[in-house]
N, C-alpha and C. Protein backbone atom coordinates (compact mmCIF):
# COMPACT_ATOMS: atom_id res chain seq x y z
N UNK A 1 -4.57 -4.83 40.70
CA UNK A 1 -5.59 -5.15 39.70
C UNK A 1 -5.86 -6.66 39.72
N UNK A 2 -7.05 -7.23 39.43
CA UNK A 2 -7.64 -8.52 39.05
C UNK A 2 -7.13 -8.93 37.91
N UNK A 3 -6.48 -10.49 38.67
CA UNK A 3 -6.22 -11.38 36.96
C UNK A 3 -7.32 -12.08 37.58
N UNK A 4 -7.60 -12.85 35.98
CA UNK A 4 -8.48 -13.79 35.85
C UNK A 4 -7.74 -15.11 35.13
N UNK A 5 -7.89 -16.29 35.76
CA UNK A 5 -7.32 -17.25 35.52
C UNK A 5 -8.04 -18.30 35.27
N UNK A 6 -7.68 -19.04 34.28
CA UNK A 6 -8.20 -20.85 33.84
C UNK A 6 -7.35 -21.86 34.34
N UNK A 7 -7.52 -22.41 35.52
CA UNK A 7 -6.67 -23.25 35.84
C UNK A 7 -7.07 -24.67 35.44
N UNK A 8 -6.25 -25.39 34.25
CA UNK A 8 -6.99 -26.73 33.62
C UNK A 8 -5.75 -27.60 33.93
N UNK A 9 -6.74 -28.75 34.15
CA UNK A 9 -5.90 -30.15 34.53
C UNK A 9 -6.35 -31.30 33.97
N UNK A 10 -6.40 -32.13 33.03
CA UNK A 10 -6.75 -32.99 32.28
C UNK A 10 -8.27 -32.57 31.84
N UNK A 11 -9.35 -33.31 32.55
CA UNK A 11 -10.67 -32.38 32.01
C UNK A 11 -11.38 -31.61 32.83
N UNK A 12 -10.51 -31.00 34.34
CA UNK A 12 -11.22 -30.13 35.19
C UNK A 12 -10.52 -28.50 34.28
N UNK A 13 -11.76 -27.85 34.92
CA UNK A 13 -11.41 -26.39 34.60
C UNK A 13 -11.53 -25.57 36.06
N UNK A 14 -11.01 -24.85 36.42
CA UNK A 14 -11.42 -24.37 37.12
C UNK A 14 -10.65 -22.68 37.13
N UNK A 15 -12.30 -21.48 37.22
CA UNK A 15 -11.70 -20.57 37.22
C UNK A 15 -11.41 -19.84 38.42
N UNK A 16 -10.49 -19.01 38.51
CA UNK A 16 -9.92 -18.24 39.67
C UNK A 16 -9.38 -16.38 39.33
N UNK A 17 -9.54 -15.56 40.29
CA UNK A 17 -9.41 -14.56 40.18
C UNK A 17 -8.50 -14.21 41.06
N UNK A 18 -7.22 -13.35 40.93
CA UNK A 18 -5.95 -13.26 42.07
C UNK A 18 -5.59 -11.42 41.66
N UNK A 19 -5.12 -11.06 42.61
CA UNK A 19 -4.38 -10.15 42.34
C UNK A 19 -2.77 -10.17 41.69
N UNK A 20 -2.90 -9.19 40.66
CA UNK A 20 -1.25 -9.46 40.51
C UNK A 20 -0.30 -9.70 41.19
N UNK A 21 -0.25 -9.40 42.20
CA UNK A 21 0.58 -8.97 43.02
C UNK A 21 0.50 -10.40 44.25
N UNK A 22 0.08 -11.70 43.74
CA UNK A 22 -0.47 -13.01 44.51
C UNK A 22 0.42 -13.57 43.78
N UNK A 23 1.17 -14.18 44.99
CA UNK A 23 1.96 -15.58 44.87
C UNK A 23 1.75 -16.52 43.94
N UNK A 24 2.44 -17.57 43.78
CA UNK A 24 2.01 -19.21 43.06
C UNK A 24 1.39 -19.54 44.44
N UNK A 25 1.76 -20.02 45.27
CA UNK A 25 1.79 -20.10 46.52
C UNK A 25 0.50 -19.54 46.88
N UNK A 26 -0.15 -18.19 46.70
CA UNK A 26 -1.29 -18.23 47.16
C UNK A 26 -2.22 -18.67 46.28
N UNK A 27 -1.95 -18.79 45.00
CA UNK A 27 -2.93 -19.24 44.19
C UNK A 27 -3.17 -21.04 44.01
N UNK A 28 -2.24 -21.62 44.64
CA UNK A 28 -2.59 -22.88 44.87
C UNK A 28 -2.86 -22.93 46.23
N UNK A 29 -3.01 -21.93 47.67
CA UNK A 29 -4.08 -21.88 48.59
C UNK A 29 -5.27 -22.23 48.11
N UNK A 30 -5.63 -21.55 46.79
CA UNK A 30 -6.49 -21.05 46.35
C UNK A 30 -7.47 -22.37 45.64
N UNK A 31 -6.70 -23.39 45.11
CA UNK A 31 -6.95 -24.25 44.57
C UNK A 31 -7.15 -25.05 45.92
N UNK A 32 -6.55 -25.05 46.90
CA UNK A 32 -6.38 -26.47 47.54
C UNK A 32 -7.76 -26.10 48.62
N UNK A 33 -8.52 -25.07 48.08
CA UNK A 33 -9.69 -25.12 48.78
C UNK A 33 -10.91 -25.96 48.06
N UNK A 34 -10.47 -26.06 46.33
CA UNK A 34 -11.25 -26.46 45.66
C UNK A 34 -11.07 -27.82 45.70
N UNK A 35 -9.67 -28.09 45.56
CA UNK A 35 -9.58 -30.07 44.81
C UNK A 35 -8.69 -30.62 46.47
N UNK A 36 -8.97 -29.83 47.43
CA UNK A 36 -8.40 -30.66 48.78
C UNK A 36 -6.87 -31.27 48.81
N UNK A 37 -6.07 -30.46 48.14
CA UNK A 37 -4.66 -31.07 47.50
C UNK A 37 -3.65 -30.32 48.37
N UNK A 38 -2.95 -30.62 49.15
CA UNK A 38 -2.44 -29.44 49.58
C UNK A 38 -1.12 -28.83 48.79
N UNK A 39 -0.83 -27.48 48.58
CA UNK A 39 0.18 -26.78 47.82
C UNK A 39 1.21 -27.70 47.23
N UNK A 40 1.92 -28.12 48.16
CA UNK A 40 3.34 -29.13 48.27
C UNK A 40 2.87 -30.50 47.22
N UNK A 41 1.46 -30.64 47.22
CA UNK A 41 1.36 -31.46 46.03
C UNK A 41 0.68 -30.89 44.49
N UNK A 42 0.80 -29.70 44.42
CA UNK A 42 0.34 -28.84 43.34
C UNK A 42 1.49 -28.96 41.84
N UNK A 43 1.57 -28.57 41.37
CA UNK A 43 2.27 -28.12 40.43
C UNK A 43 1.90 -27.17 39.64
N UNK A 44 2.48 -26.23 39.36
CA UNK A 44 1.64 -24.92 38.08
C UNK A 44 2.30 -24.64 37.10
N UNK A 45 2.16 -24.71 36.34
CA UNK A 45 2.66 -24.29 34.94
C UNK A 45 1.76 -23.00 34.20
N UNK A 46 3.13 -22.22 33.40
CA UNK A 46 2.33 -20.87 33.05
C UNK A 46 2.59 -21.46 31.54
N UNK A 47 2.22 -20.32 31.04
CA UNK A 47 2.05 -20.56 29.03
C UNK A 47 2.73 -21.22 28.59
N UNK A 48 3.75 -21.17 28.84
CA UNK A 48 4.62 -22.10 28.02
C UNK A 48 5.15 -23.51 28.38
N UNK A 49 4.29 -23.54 29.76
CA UNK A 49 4.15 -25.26 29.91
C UNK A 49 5.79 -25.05 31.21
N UNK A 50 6.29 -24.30 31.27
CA UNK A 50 7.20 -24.11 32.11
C UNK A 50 6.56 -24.30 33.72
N UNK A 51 7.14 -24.88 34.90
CA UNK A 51 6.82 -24.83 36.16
C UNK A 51 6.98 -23.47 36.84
N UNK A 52 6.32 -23.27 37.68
CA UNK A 52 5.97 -21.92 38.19
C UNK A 52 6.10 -22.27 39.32
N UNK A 53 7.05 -21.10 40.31
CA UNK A 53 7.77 -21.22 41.65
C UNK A 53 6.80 -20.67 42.51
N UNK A 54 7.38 -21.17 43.41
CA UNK A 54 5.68 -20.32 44.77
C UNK A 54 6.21 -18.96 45.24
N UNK A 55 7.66 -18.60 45.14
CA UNK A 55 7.74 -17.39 45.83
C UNK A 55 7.55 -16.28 44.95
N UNK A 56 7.49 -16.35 43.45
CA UNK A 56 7.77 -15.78 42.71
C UNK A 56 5.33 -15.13 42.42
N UNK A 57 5.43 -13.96 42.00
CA UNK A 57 4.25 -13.30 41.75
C UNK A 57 3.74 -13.32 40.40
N UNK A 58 2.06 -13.57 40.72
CA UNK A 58 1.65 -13.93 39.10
C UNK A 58 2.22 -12.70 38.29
N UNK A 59 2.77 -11.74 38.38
CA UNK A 59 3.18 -10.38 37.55
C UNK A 59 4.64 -10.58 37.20
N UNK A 60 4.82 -11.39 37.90
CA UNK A 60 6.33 -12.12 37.27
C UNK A 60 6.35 -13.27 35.79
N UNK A 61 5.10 -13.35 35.70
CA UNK A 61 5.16 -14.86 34.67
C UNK A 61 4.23 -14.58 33.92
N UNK A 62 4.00 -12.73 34.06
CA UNK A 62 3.26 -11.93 32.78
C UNK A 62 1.43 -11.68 32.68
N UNK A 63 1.21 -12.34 34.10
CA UNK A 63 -0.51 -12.75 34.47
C UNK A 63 -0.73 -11.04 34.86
N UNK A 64 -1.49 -10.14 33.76
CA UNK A 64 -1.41 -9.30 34.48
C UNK A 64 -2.46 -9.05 34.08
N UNK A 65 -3.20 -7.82 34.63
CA UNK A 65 -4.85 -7.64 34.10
C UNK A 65 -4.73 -7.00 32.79
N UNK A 66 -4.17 -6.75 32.24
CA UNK A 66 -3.96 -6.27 30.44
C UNK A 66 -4.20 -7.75 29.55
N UNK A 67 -3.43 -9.10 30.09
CA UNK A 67 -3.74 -9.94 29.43
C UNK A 67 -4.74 -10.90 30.31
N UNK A 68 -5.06 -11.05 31.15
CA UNK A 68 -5.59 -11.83 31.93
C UNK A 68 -7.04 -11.20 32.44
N UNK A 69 -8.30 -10.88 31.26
CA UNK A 69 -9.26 -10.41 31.61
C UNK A 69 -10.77 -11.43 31.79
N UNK A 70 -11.06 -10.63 32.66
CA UNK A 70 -12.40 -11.28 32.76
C UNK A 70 -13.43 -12.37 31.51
N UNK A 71 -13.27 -11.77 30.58
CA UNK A 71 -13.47 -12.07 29.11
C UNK A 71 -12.75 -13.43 28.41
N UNK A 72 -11.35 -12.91 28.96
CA UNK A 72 -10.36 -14.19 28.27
C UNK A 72 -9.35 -14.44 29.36
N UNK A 73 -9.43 -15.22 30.06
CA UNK A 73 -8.68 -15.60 31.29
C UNK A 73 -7.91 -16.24 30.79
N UNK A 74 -6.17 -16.18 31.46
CA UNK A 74 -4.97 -16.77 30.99
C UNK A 74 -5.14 -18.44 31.40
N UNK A 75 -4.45 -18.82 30.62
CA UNK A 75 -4.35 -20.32 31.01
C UNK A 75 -3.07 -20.70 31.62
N UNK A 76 -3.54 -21.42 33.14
CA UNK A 76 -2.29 -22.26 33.68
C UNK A 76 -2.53 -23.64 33.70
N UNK A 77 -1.70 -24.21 33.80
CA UNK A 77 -1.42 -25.99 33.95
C UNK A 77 -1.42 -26.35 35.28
N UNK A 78 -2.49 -27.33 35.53
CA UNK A 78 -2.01 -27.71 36.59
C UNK A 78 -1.40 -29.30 36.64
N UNK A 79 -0.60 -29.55 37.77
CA UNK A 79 -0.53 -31.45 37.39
C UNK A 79 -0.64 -31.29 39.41
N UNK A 80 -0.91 -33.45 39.84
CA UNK A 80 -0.57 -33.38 41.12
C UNK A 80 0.62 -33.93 41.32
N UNK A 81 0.94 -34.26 42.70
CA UNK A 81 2.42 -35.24 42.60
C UNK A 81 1.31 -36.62 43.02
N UNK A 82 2.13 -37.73 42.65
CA UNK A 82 1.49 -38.74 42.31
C UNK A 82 1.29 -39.83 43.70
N UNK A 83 0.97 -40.87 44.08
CA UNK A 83 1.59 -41.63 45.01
C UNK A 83 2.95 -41.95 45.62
N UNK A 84 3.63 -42.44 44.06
CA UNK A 84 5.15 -42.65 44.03
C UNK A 84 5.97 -41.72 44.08
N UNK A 85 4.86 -40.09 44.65
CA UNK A 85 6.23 -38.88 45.01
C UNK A 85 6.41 -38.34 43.73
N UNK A 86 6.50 -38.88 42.48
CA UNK A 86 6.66 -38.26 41.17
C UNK A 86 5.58 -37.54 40.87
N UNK A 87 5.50 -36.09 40.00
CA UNK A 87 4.60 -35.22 39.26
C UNK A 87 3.85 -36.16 38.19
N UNK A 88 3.00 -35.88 38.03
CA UNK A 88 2.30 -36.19 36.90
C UNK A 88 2.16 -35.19 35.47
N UNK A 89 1.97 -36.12 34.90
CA UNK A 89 2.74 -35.08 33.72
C UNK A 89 1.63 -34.10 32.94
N UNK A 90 2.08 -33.33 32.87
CA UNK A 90 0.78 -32.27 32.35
C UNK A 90 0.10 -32.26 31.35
N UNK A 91 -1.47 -32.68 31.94
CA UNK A 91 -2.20 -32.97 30.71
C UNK A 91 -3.39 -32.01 30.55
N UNK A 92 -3.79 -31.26 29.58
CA UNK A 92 -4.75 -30.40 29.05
C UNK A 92 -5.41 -31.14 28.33
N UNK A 93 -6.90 -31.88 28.47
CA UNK A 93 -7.73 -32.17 27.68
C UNK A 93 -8.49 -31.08 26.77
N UNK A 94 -8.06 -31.33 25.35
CA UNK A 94 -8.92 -30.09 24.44
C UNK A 94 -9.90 -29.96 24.66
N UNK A 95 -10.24 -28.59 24.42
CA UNK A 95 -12.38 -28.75 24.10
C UNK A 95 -12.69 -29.36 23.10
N UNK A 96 -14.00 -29.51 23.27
CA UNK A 96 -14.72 -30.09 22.11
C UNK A 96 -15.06 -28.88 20.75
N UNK A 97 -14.83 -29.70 19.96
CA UNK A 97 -15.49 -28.61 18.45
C UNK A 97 -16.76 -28.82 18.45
N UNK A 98 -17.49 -27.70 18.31
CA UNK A 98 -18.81 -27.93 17.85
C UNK A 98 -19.67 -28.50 16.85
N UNK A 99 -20.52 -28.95 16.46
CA UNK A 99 -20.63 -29.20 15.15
C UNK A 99 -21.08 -28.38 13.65
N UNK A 100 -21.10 -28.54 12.94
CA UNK A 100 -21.03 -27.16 11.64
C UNK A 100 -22.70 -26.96 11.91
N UNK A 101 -22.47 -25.69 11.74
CA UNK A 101 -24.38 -25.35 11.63
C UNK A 101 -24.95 -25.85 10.38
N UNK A 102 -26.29 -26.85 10.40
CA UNK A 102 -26.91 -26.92 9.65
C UNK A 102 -27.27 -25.48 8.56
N UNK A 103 -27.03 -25.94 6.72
CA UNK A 103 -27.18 -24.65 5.35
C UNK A 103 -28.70 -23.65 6.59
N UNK A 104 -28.98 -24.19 6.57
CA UNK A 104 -30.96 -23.26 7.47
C UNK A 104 -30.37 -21.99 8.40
N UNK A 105 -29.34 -22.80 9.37
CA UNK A 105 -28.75 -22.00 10.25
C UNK A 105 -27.48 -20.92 10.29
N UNK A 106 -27.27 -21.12 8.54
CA UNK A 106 -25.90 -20.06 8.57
C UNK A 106 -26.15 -18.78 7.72
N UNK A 107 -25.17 -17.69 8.30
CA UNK A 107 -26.05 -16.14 7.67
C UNK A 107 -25.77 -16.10 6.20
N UNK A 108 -27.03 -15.47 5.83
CA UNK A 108 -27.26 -15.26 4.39
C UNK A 108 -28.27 -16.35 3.65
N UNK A 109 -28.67 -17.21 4.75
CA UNK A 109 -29.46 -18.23 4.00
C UNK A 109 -31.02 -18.20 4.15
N UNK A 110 -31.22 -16.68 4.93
CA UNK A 110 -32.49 -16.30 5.37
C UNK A 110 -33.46 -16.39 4.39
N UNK A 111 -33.49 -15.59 3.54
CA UNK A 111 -34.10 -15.63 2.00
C UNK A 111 -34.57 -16.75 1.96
N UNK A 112 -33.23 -17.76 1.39
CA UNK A 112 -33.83 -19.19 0.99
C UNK A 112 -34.82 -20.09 1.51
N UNK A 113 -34.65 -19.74 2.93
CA UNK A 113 -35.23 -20.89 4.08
C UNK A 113 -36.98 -20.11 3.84
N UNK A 114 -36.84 -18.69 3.45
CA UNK A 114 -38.24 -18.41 3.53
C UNK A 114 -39.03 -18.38 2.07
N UNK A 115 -37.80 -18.97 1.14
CA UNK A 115 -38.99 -18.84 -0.22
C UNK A 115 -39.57 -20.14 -0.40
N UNK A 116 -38.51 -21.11 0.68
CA UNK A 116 -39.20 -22.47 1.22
C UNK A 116 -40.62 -22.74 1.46
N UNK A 117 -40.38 -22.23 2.62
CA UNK A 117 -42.06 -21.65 3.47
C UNK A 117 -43.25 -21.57 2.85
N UNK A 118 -42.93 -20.31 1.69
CA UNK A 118 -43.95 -19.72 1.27
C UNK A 118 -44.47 -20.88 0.09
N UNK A 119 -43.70 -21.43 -0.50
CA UNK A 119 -43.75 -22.25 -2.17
C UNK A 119 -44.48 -23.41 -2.23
């Protein structure tokens, strides 16, 4: 079965689709087609911010298509290794909040906005 994955790294997103039954290892193939990084300088982290081994299968670290759907794709971490050989430390830039809908634009205020109109 298809997981669906969010792979975020400070403010890149990038999504990916693997079979359960796919490596760490192939899923940072998978990446190193996108950001030109090769594996050995990858790092992955699953939910709980824990590092994720390459031999081990996304169905091992719970990525399975029950939680990992098209709709709501699981989130992994990524970091690179740095110049100095050291990881970089894992950073998830939040999304942005939206801003509150203008009284006009929120439900139940239909009425009002139209006795506006008419008056």
């Amino acid at each position: 079965m298809d997981v669906f994955l969010m792979i975020r790294r400070k403010k890149t997103t990038i999504f990916l689709d693997a079979k359960e039954s796919s490596t760490v290892l192939d899923l940072k193939k998978m990446i190193e087609g996108i950001t030109k990084k090769s594996p050995a300088d990858q790092q992955l982290y699953n939910k709980d911010d824990t590092v994720m081994e390459d031999d081990k299968s996304l169905s091992d670290y719970g990525l399975t298509a029950t939680i990992a759907k098209a709709q709501q794709p699981a989130e992994v971490g990524l970091s690179f290794r740095g110049d100095d050989g050291g990881w970089e430390e894992l950073e998830k830039t939040p999304y942005s909040i939206p801003p509150e809908l203008p009284d006009v634009m929120k439900p139940g205020q239909d009425s009002v906005a139209q006795e506006q109109t008419v008056a």
